[in-house]
PDB file of N, CA and C in Angstrom:
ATOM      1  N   UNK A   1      15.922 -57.636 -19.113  1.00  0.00           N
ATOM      2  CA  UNK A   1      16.958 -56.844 -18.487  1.00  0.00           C
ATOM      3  C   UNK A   1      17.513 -55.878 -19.525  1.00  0.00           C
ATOM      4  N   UNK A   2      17.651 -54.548 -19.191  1.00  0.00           N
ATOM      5  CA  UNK A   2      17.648 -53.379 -20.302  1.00  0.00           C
ATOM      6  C   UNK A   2      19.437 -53.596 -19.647  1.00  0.00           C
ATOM      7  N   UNK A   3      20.685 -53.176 -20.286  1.00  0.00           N
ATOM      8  CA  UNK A   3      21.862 -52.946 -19.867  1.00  0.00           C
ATOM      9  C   UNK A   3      21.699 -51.449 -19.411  1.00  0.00           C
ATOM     10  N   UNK A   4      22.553 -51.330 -18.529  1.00  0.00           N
ATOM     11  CA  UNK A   4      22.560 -49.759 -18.256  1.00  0.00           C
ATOM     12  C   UNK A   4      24.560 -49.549 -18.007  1.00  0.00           C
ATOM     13  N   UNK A   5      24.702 -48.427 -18.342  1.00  0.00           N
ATOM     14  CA  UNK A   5      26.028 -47.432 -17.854  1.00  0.00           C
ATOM     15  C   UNK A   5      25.906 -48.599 -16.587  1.00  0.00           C
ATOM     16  N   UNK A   6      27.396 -48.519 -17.044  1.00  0.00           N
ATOM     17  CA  UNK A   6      28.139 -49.551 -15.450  1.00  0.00           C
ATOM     18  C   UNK A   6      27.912 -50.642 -15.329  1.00  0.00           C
ATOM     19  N   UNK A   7      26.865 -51.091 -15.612  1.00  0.00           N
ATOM     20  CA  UNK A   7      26.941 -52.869 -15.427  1.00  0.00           C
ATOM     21  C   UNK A   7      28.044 -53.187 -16.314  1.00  0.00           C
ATOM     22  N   UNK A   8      28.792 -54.628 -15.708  1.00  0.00           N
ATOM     23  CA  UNK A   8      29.523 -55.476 -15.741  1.00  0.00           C
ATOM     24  C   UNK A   8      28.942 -56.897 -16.594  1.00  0.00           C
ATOM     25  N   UNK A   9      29.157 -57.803 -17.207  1.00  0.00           N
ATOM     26  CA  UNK A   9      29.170 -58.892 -17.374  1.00  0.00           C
ATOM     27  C   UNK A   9      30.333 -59.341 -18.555  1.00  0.00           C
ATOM     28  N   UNK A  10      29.786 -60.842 -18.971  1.00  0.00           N
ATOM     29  CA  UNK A  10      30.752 -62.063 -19.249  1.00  0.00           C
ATOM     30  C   UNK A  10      29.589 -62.520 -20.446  1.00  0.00           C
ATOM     31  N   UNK A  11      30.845 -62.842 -21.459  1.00  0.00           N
ATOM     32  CA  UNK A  11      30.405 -63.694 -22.494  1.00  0.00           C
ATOM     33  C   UNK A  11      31.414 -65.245 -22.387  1.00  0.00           C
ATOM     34  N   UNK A  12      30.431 -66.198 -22.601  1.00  0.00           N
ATOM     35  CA  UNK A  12      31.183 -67.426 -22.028  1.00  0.00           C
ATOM     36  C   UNK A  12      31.247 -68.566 -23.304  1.00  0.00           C
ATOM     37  N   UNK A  13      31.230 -68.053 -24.365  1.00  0.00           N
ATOM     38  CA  UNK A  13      31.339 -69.357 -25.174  1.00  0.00           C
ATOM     39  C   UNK A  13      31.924 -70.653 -25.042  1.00  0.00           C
ATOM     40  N   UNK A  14      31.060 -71.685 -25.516  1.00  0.00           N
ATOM     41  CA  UNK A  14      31.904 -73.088 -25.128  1.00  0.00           C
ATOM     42  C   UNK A  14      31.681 -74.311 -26.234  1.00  0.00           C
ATOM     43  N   UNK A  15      32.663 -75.150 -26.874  1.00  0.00           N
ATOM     44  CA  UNK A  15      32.805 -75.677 -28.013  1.00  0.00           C
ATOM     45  C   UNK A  15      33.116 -76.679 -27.755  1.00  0.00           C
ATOM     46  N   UNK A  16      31.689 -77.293 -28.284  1.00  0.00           N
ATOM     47  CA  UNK A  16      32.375 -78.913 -27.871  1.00  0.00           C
ATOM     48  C   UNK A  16      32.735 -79.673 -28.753  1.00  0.00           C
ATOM     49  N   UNK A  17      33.477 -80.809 -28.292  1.00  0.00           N
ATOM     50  CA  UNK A  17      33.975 -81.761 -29.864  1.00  0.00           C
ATOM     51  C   UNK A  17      32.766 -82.874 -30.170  1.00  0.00           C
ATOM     52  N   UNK A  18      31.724 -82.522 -29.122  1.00  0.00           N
ATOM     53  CA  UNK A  18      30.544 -83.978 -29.562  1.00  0.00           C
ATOM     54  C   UNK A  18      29.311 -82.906 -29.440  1.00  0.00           C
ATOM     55  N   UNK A  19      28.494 -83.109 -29.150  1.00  0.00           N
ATOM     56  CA  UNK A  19      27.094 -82.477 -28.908  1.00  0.00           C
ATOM     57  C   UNK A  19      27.064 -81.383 -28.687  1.00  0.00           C
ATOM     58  N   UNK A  20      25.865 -80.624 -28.347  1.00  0.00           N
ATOM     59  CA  UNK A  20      25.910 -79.419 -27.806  1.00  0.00           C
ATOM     60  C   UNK A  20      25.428 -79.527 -26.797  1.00  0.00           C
ATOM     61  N   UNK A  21      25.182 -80.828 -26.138  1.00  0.00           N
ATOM     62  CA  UNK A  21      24.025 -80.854 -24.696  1.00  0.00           C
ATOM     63  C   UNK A  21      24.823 -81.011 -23.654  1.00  0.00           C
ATOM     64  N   UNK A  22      24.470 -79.937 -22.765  1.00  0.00           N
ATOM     65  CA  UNK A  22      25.610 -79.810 -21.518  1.00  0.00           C
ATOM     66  C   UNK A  22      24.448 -80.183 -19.962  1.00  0.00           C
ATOM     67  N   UNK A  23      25.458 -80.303 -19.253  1.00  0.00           N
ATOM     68  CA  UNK A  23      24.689 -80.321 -18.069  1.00  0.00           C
ATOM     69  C   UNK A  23      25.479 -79.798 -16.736  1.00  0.00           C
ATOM     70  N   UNK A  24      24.632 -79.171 -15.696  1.00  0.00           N
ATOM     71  CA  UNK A  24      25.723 -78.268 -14.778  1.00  0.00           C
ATOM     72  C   UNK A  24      25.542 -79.498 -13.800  1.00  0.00           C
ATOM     73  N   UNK A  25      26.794 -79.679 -13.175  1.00  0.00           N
ATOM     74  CA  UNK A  25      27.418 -80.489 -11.839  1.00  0.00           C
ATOM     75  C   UNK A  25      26.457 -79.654 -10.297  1.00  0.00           C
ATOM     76  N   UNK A  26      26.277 -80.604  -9.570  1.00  0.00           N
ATOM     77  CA  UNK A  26      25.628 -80.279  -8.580  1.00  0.00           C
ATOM     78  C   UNK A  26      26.270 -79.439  -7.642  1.00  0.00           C
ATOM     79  N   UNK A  27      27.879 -78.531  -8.220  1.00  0.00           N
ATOM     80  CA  UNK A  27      28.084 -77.520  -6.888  1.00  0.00           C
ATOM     81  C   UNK A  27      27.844 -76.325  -7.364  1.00  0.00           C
ATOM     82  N   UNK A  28      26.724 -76.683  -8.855  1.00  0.00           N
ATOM     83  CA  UNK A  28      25.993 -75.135  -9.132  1.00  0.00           C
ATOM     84  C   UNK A  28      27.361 -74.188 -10.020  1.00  0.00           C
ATOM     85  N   UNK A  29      28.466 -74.515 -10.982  1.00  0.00           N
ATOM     86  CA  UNK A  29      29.242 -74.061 -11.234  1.00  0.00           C
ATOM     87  C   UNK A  29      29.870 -74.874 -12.264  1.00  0.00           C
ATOM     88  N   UNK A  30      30.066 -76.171 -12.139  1.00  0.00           N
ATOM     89  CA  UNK A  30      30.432 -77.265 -13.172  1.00  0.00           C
ATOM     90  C   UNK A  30      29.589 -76.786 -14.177  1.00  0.00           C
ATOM     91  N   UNK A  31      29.856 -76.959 -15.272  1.00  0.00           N
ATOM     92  CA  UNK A  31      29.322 -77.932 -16.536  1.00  0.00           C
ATOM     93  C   UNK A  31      30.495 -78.438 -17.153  1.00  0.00           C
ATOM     94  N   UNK A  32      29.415 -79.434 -17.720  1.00  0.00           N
ATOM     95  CA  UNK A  32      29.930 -80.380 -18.871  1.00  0.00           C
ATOM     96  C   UNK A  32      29.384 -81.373 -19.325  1.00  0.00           C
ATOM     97  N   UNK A  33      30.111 -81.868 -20.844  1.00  0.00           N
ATOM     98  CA  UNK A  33      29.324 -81.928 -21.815  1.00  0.00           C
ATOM     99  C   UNK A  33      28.391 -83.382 -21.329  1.00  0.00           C
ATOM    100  N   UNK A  34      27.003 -83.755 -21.662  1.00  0.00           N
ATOM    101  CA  UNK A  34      26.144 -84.758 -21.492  1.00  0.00           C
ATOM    102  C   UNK A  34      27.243 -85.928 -22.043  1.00  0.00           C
ATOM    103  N   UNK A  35      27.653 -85.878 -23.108  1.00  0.00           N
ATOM    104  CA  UNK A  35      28.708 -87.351 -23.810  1.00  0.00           C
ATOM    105  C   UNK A  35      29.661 -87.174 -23.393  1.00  0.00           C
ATOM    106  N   UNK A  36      30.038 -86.621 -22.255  1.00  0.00           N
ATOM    107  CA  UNK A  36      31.642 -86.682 -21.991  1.00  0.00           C
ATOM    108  C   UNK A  36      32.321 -86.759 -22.714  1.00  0.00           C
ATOM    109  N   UNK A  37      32.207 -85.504 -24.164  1.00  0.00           N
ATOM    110  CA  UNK A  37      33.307 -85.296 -25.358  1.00  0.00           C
ATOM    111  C   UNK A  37      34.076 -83.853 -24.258  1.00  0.00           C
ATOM    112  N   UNK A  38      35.193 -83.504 -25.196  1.00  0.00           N
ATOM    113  CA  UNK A  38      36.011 -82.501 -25.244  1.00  0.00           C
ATOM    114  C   UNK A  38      35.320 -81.619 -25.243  1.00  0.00           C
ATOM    115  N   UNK A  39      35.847 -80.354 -24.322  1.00  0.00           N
ATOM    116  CA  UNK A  39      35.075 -79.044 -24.497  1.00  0.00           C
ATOM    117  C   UNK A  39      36.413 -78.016 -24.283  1.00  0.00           C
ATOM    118  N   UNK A  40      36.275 -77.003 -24.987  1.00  0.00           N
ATOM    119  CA  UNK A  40      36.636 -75.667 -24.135  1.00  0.00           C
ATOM    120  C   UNK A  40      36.022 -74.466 -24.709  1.00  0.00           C
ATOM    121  N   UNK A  41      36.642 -73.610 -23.748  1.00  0.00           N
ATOM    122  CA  UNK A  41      35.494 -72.304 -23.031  1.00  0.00           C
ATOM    123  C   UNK A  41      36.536 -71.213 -22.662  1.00  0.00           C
ATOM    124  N   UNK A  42      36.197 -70.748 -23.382  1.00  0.00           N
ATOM    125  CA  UNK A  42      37.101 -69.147 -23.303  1.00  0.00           C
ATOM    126  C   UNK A  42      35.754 -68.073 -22.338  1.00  0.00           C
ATOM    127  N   UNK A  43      36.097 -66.947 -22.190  1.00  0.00           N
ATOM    128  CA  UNK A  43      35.264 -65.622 -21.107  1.00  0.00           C
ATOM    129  C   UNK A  43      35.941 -64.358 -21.747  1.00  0.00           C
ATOM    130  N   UNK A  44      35.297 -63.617 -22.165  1.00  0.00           N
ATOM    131  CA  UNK A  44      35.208 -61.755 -22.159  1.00  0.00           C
ATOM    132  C   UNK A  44      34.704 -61.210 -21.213  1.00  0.00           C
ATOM    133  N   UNK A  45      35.352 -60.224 -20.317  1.00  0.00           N
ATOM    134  CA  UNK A  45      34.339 -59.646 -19.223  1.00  0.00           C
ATOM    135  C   UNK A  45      33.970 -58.021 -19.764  1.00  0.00           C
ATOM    136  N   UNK A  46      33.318 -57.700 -20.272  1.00  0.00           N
ATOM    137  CA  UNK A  46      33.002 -56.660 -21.173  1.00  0.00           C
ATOM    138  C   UNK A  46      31.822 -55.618 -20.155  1.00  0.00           C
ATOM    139  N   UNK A  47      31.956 -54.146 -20.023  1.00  0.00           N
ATOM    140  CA  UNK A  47      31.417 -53.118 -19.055  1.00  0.00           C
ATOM    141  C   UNK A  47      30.675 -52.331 -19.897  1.00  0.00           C
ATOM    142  N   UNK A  48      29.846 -51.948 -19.822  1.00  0.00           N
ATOM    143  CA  UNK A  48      28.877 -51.029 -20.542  1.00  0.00           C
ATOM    144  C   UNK A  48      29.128 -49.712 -20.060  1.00  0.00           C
ATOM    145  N   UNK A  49      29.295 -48.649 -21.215  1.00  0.00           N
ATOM    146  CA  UNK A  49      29.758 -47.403 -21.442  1.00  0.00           C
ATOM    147  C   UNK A  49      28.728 -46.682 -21.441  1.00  0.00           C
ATOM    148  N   UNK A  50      28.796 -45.539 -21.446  1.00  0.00           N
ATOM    149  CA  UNK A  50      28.005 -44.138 -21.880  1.00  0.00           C
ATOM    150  C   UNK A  50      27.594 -44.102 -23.501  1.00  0.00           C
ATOM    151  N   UNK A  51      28.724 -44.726 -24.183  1.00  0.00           N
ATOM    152  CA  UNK A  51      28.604 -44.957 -25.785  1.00  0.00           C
ATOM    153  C   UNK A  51      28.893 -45.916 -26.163  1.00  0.00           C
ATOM    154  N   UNK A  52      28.745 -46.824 -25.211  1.00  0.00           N
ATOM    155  CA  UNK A  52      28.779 -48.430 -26.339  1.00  0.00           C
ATOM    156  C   UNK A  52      29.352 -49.556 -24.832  1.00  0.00           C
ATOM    157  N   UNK A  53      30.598 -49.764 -25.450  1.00  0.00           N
ATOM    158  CA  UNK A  53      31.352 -51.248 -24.005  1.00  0.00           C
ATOM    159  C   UNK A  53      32.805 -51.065 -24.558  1.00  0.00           C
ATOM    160  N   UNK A  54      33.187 -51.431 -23.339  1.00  0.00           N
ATOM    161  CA  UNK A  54      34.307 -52.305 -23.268  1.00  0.00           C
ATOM    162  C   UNK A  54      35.077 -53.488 -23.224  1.00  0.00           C
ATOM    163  N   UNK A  55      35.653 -54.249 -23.790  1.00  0.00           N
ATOM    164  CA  UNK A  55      36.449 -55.091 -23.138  1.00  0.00           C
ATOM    165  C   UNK A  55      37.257 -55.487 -22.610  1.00  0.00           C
ATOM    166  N   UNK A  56      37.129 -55.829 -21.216  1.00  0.00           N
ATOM    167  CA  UNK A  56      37.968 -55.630 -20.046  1.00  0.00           C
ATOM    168  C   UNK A  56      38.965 -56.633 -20.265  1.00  0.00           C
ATOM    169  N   UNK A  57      38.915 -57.515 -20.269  1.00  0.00           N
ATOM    170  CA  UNK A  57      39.570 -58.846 -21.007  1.00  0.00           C
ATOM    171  C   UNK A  57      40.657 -58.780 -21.965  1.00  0.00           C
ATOM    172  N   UNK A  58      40.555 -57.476 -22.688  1.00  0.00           N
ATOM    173  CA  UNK A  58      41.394 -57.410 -23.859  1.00  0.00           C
ATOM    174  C   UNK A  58      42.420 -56.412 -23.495  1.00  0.00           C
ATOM    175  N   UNK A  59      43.591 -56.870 -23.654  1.00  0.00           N
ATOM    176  CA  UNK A  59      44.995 -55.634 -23.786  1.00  0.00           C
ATOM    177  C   UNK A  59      45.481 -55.781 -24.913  1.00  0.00           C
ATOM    178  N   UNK A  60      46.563 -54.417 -25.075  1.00  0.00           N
ATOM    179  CA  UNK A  60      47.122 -54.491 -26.352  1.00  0.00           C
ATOM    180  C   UNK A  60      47.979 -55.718 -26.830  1.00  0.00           C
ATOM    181  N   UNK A  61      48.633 -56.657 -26.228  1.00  0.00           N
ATOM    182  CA  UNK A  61      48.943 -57.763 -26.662  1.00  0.00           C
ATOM    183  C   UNK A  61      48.087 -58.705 -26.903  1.00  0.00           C
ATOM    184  N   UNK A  62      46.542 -58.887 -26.670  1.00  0.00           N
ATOM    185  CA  UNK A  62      45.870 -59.996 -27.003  1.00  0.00           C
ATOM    186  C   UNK A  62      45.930 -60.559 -27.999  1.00  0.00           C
ATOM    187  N   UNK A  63      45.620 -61.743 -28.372  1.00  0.00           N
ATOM    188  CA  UNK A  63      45.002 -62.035 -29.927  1.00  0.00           C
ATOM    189  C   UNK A  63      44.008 -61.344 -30.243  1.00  0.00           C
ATOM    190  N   UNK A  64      43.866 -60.896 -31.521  1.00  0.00           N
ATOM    191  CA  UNK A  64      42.921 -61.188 -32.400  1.00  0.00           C
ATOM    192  C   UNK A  64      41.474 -61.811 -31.632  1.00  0.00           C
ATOM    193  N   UNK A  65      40.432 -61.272 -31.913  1.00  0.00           N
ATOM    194  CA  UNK A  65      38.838 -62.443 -32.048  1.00  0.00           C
ATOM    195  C   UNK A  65      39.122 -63.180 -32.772  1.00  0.00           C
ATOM    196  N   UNK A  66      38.856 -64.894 -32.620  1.00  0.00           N
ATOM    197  CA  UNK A  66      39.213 -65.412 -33.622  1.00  0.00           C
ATOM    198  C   UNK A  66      38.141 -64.976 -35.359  1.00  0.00           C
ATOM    199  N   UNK A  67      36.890 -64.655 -34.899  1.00  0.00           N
ATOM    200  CA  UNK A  67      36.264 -63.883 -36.126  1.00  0.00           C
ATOM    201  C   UNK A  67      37.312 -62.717 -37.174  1.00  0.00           C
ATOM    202  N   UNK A  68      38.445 -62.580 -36.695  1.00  0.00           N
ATOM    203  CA  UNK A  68      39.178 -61.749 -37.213  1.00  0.00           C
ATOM    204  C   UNK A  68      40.223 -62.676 -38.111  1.00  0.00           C
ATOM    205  N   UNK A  69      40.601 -63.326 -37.568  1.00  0.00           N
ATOM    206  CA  UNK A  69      41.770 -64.432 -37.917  1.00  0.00           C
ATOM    207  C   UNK A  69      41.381 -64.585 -39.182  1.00  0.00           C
ATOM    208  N   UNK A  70      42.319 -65.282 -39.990  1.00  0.00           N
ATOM    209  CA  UNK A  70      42.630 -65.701 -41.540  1.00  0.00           C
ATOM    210  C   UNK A  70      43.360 -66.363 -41.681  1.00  0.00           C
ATOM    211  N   UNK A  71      42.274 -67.395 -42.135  1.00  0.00           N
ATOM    212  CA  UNK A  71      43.477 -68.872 -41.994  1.00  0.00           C
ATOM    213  C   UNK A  71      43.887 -69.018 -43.297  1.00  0.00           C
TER     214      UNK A  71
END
């Protein structure tokens, strides 16, 4: 799939406190984690530009990416 001007999508990262092996729930929309550890899951909904993207997700009050942060 080449991106083109105008498409839409989602970046869905998800962090678990045990494994990385997930499995989706049978209403096609669940997941979660195989060891029933802790998870969470943040979403960017980011639009493809003429010169690059956007992120739709982000306003001027957001945080930071945490890649930005300094602990």
């Amino acid at each position: 799939l080449k991106l083109q001007t105008g498409m839409i999508f989602t970046i869905e990262p998800m962090i678990n406190a045990g494994k990385r092996f997930i499995k989706q729930l049978g209403d096609g929309w669940t997941v979660v984690t195989k060891d029933h550890s802790l998870s969470a899951q943040f979403e960017h909904t980011v639009l493809v530009t003429p010169t690059g993207y956007e992120v739709l997700t982000l306003s001027e009050g957001s945080p930071q990416s945490p890649s930005l942060i300094m602990a």
